[in-house]
Structure formats: structure tokens, C-alpha cells
N, C-alpha and C. Protein backbone atom coordinates (compact mmCIF):
# COMPACT_ATOMS: atom_id res chain seq x y z
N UNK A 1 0.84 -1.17 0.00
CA UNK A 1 0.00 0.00 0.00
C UNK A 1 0.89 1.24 0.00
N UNK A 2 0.42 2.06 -0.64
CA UNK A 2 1.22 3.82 -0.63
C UNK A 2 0.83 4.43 -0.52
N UNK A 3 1.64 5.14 0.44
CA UNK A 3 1.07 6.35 0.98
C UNK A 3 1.34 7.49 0.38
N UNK A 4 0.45 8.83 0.16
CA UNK A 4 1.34 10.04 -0.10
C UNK A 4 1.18 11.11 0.84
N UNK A 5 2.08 11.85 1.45
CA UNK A 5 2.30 12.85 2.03
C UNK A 5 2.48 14.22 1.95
N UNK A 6 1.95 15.38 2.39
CA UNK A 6 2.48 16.50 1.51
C UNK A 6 3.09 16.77 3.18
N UNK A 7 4.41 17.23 3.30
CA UNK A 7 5.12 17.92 4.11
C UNK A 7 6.18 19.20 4.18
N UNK A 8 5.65 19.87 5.03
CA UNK A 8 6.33 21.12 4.99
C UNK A 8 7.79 21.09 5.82
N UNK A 9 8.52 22.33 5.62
CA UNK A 9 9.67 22.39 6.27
C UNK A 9 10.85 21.45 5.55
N UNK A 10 10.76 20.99 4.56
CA UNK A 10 11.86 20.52 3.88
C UNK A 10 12.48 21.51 3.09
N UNK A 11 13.66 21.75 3.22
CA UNK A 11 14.27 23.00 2.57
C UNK A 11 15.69 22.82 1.40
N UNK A 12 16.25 20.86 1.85
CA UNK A 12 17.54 20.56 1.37
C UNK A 12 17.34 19.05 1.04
N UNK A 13 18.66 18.83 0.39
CA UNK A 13 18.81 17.34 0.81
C UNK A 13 19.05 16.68 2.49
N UNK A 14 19.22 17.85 2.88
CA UNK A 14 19.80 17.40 4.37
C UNK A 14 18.15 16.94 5.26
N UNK A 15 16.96 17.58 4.98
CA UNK A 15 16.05 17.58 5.26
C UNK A 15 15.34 16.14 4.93
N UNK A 16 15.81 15.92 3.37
CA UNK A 16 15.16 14.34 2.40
C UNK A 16 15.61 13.28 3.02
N UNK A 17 16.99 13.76 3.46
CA UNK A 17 17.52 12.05 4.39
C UNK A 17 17.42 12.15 5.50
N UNK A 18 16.67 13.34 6.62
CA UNK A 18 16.12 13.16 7.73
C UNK A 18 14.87 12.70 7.61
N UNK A 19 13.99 12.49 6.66
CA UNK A 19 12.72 12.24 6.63
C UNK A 19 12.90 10.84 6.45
N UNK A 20 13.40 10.20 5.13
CA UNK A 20 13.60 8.49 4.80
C UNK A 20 14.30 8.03 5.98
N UNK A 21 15.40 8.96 7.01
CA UNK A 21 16.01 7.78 7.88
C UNK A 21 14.30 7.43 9.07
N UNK A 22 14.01 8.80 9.18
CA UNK A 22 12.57 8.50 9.92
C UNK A 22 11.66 7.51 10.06
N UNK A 23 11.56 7.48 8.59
CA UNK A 23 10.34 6.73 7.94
C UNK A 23 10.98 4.76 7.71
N UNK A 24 11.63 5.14 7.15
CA UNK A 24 12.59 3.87 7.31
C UNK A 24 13.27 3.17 8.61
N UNK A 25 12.97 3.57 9.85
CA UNK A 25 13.11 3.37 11.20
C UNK A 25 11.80 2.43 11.58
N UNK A 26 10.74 2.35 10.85
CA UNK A 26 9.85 2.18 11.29
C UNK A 26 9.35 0.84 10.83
N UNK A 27 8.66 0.00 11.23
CA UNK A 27 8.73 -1.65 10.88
C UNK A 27 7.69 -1.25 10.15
N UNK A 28 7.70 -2.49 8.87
CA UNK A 28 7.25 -2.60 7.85
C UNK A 28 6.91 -1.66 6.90
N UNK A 29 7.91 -0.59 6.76
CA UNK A 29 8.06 0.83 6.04
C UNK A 29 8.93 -0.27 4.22
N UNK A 30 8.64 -0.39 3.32
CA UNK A 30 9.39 -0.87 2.19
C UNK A 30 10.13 0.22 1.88
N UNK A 31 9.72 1.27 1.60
CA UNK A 31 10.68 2.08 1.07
C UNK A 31 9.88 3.87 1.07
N UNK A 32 11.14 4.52 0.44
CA UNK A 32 10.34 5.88 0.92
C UNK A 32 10.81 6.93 -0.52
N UNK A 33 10.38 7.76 -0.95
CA UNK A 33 10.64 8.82 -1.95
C UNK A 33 10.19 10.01 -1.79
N UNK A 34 11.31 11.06 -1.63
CA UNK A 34 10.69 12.23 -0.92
C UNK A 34 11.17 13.36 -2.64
N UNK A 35 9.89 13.98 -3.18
CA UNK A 35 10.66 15.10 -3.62
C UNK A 35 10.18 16.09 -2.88
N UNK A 36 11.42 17.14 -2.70
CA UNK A 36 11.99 18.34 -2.23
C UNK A 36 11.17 19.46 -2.98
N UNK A 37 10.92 19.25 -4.48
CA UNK A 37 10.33 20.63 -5.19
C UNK A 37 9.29 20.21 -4.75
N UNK A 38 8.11 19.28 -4.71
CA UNK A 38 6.64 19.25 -4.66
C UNK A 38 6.47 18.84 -3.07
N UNK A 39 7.48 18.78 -2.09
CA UNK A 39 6.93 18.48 -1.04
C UNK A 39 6.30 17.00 -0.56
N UNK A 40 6.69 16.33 -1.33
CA UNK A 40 5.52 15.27 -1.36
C UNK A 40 6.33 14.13 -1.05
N UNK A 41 5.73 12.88 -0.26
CA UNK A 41 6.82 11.73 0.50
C UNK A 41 6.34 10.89 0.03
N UNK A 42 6.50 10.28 -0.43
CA UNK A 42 5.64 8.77 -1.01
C UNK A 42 6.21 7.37 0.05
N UNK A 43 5.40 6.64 0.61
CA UNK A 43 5.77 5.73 1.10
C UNK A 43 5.09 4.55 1.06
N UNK A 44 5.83 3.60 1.07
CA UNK A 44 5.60 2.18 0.58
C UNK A 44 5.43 1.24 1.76
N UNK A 45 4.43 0.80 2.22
CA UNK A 45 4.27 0.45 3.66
C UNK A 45 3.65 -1.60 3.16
N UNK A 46 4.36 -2.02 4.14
CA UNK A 46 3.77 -3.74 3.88
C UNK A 46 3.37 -4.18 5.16
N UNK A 47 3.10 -3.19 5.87
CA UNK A 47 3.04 -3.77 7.70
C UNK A 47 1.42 -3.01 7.71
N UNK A 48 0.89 -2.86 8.66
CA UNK A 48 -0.16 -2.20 9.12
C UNK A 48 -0.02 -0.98 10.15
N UNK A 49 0.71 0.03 9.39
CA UNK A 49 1.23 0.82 10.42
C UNK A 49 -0.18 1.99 10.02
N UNK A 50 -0.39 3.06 11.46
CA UNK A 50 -1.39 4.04 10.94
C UNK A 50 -0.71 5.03 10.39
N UNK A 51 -2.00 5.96 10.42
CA UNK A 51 -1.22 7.34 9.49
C UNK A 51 -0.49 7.97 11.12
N UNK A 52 -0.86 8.39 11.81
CA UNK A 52 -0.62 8.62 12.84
C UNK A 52 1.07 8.28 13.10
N UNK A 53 0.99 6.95 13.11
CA UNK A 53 2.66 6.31 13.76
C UNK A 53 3.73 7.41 12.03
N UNK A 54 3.23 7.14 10.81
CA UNK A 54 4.01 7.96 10.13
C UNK A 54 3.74 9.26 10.48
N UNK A 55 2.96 9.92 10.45
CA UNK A 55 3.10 11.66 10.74
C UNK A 55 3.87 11.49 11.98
N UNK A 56 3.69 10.82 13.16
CA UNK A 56 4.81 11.10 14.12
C UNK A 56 6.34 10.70 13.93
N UNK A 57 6.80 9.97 12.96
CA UNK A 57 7.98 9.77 12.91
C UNK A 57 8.50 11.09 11.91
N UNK A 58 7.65 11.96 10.56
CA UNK A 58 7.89 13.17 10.06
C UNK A 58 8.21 13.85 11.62
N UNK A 59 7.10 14.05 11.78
CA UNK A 59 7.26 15.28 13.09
C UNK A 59 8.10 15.50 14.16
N UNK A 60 8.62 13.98 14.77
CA UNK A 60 9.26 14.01 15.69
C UNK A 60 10.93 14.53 14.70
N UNK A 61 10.98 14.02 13.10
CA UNK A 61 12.45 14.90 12.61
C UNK A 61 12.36 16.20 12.28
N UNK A 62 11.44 16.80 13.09
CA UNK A 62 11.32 18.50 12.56
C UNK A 62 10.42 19.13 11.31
N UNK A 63 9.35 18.07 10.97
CA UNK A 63 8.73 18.30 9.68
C UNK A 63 7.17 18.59 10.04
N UNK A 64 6.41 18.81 8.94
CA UNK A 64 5.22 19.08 9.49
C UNK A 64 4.51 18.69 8.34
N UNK A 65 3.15 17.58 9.16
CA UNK A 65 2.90 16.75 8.07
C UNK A 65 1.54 17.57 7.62
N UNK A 66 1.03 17.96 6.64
CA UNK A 66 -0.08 19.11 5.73
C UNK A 66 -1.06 18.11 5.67
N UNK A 67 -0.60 16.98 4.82
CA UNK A 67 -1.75 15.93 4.18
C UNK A 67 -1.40 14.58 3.90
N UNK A 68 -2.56 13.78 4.13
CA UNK A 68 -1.91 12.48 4.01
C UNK A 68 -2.95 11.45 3.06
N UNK A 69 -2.59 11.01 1.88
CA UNK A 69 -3.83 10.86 0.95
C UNK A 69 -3.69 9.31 0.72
């Protein structure tokens, strides 16, 4: 299942690999794709995680999660 995210406060690459180490911390996360110009995180989930447990792993790296579709 995939998720998409719109998140604010990404400003760099330094920001893109604080978000995937985040998101990728998290059990049954497959994989993650963040672009930087559109804001947008795409994530690839095979576990039953909520939206919740992902917006808190954005948030807790300094990000702020807008939308989650």
C-alpha cells in the first residue's frame, strides 16, 4: 500500500535524508521517496502501520505533516 504525504519544512537534501532515515526506522516501512520541489513523500508500507505512527515519525524529525492521501 502507498502512501502520499504533503510535508512542509523541507528546505535541502539534508532535510530528504532526515525524513527516509525516519520513515525507514519504522517496521514494515518498504521504502520511501521524498521530492523536495513538490513536497511530497511517497511511502511504501507492507506492515499495518497508521497514518498517525508515520506523521509522528515526520514530526518528531522537525517536519510538518499538511496531508496524508
Amino acid at each position: 500500500m502507498k502512501k502520499i504525504l504533503t510535508v512542509e519544512g523541507m528546505s535541502c537534501h539534508h532535510c530528504v535524508m532526515a525524513v527516509k532515515n525516519a520513515l525507514k526506522g519504522l517496521e514494515g516501512v518498504k521504502s520511501v521517496d521524498v521530492s523536495l520541489e513538490e513536497k511530497k513523500v511517497e511511502v511504501e508500507i507492507g506492515g499495518n502501520i497508521g497514518d498517525n505512527k508515520i506523521k509522528g515519525a515526520i514530526e518528531e524529525a522537525g517536519y510538518t505533516v499538511v496531508e496524508i492521501k
